[in-house]
C-alpha atoms as a PDB file:
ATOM      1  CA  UNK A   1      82.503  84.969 112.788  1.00  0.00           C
ATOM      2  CA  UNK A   2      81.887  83.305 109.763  1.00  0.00           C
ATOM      3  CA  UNK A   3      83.746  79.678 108.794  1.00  0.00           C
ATOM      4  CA  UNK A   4      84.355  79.083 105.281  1.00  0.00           C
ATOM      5  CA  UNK A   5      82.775  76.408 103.482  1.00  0.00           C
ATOM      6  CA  UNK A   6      85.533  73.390 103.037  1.00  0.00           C
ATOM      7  CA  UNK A   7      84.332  71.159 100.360  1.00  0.00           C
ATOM      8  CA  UNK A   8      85.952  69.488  97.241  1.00  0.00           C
ATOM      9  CA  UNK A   9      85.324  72.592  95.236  1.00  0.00           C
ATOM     10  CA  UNK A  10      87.482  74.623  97.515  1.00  0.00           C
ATOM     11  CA  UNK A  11      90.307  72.640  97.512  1.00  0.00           C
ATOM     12  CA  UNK A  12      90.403  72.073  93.770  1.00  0.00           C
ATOM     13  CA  UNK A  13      91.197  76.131  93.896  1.00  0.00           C
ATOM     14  CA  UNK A  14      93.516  75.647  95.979  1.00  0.00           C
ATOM     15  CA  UNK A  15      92.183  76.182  99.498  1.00  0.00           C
ATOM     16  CA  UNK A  16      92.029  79.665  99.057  1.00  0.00           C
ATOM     17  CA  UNK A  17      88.896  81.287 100.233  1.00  0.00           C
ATOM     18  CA  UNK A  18      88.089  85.384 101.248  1.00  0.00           C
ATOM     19  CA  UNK A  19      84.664  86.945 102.076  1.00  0.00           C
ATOM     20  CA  UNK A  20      83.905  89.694  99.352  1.00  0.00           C
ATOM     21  CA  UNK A  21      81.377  92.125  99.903  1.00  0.00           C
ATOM     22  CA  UNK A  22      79.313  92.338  96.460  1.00  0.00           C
ATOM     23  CA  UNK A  23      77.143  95.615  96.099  1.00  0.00           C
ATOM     24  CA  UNK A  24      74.884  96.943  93.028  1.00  0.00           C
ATOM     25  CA  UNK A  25      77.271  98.912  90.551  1.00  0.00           C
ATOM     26  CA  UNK A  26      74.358 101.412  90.096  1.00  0.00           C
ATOM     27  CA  UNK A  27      73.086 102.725  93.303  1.00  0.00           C
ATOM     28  CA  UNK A  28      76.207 101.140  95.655  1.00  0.00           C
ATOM     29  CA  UNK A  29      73.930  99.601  98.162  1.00  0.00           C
ATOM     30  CA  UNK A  30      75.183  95.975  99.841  1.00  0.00           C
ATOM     31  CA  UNK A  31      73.852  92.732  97.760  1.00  0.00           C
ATOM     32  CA  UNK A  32      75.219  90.022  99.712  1.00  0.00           C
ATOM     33  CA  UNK A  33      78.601  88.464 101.620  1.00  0.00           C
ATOM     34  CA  UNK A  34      79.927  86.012  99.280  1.00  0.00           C
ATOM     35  CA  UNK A  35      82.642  83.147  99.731  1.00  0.00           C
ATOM     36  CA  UNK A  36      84.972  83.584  96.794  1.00  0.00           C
ATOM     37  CA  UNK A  37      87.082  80.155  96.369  1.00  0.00           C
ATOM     38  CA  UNK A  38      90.512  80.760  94.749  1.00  0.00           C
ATOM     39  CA  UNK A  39      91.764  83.482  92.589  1.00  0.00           C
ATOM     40  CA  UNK A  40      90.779  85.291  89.717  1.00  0.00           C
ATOM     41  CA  UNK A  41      87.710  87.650  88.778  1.00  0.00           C
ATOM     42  CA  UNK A  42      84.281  86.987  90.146  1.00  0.00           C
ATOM     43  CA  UNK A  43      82.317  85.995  86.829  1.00  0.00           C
ATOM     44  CA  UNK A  44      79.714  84.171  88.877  1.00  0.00           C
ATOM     45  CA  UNK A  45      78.542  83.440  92.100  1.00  0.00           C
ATOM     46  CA  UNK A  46      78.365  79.585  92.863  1.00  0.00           C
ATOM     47  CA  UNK A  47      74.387  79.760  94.801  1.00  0.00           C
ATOM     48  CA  UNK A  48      75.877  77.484  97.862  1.00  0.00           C
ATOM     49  CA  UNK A  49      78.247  80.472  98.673  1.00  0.00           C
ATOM     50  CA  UNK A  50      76.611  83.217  99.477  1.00  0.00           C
ATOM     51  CA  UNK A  51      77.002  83.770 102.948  1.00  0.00           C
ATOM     52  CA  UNK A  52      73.840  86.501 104.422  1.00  0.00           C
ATOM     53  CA  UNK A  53      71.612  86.180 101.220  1.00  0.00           C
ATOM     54  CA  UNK A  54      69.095  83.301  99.942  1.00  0.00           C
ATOM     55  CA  UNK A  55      68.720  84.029  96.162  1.00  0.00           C
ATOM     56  CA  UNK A  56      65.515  82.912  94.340  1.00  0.00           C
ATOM     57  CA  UNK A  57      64.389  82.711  90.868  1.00  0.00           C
ATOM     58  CA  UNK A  58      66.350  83.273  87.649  1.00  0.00           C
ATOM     59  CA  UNK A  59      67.615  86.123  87.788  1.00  0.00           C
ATOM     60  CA  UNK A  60      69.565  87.830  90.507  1.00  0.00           C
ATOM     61  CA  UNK A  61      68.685  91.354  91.443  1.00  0.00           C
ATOM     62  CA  UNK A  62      69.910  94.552  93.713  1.00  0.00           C
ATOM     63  CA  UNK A  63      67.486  94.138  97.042  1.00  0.00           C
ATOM     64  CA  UNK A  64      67.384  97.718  96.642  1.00  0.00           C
ATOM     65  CA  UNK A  65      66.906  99.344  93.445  1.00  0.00           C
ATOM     66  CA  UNK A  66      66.089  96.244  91.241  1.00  0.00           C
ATOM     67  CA  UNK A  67      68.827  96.498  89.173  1.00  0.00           C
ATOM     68  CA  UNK A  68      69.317  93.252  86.985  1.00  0.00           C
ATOM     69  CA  UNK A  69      73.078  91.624  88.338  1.00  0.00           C
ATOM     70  CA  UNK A  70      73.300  88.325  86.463  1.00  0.00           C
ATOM     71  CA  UNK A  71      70.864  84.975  85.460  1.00  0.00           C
ATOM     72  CA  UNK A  72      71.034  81.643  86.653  1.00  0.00           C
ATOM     73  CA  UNK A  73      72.643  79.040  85.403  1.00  0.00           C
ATOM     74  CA  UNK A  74      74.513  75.691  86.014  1.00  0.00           C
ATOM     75  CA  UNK A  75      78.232  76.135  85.685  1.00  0.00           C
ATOM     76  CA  UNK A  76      78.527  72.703  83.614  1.00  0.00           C
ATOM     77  CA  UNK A  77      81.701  71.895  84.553  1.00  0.00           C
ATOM     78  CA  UNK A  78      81.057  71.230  88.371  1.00  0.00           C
ATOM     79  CA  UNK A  79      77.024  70.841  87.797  1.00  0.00           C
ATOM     80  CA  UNK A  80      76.795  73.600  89.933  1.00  0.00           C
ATOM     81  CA  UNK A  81      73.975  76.447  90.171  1.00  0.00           C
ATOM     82  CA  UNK A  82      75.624  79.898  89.873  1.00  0.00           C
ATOM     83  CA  UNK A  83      74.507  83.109  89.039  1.00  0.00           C
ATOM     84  CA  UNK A  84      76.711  84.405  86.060  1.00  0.00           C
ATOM     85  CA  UNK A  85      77.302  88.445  86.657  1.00  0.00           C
ATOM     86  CA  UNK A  86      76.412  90.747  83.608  1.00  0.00           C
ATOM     87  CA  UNK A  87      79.812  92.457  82.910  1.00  0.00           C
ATOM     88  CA  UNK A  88      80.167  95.815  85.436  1.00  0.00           C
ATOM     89  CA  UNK A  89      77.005  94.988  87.343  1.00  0.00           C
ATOM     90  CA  UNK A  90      78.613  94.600  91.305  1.00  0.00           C
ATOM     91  CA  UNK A  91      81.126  96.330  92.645  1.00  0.00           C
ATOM     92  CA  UNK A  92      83.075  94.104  95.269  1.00  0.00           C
ATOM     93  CA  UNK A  93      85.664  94.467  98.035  1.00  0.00           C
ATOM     94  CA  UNK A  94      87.462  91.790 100.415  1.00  0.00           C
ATOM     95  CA  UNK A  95      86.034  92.212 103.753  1.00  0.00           C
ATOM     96  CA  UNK A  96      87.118  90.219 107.284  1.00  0.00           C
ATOM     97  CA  UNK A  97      85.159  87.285 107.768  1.00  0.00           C
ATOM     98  CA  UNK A  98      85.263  87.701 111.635  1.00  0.00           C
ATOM     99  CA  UNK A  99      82.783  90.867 110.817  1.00  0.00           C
ATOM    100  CA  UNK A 100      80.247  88.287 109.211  1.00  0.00           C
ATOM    101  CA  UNK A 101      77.875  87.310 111.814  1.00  0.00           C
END
């Protein structure tokens, strides 16, 4: 089962976490689990919450068809490192965190 990351940056959302499932928008195929903080639409992904997937470089791709999902950049109000998500490039969908391993 997974735990959710509790940090400062949770609870300014107000401690409202879920585990989405993120896949490619093109071929459908799973990207990565991803701790979504708080409500609202996922316009990036914050690099210290993905939950089964290590990104790398600066760009964020599908693992399987190499589709282009979003660039990295730091989200300068929090001096964070995210990933912001090209419009209608993942498809996403709340899953249970006690199927995370």
């Amino acid at each position: 089962m997974y735990v959710f990351i509790q940090d400062n940056f949770k609870t300014a959302r107000g401690n409202f976490s879920r585990v989405l499932d993120v896949s490619c928008e093109k071929c459908s195929k799973h990207v990565a689990y991803y701790q979504k903080d708080g409500l609202g639409t996922l316009k990036r992904m914050y690099v210290d919450r993905f939950v089964d997937f290590t990104p790398s470089g600066e760009r964020l791709f599908c693992p399987s068809c190499n589709f282009e999902l979003g660039v990295l950049t730091t989200y300068m109000k929090e001096n964070r490192p995210a990933y912001r998500l090209f419009q209608s490039s993942v498809n996403k969908k709340i899953v249970s965190r006690h199927l995370i391993k």
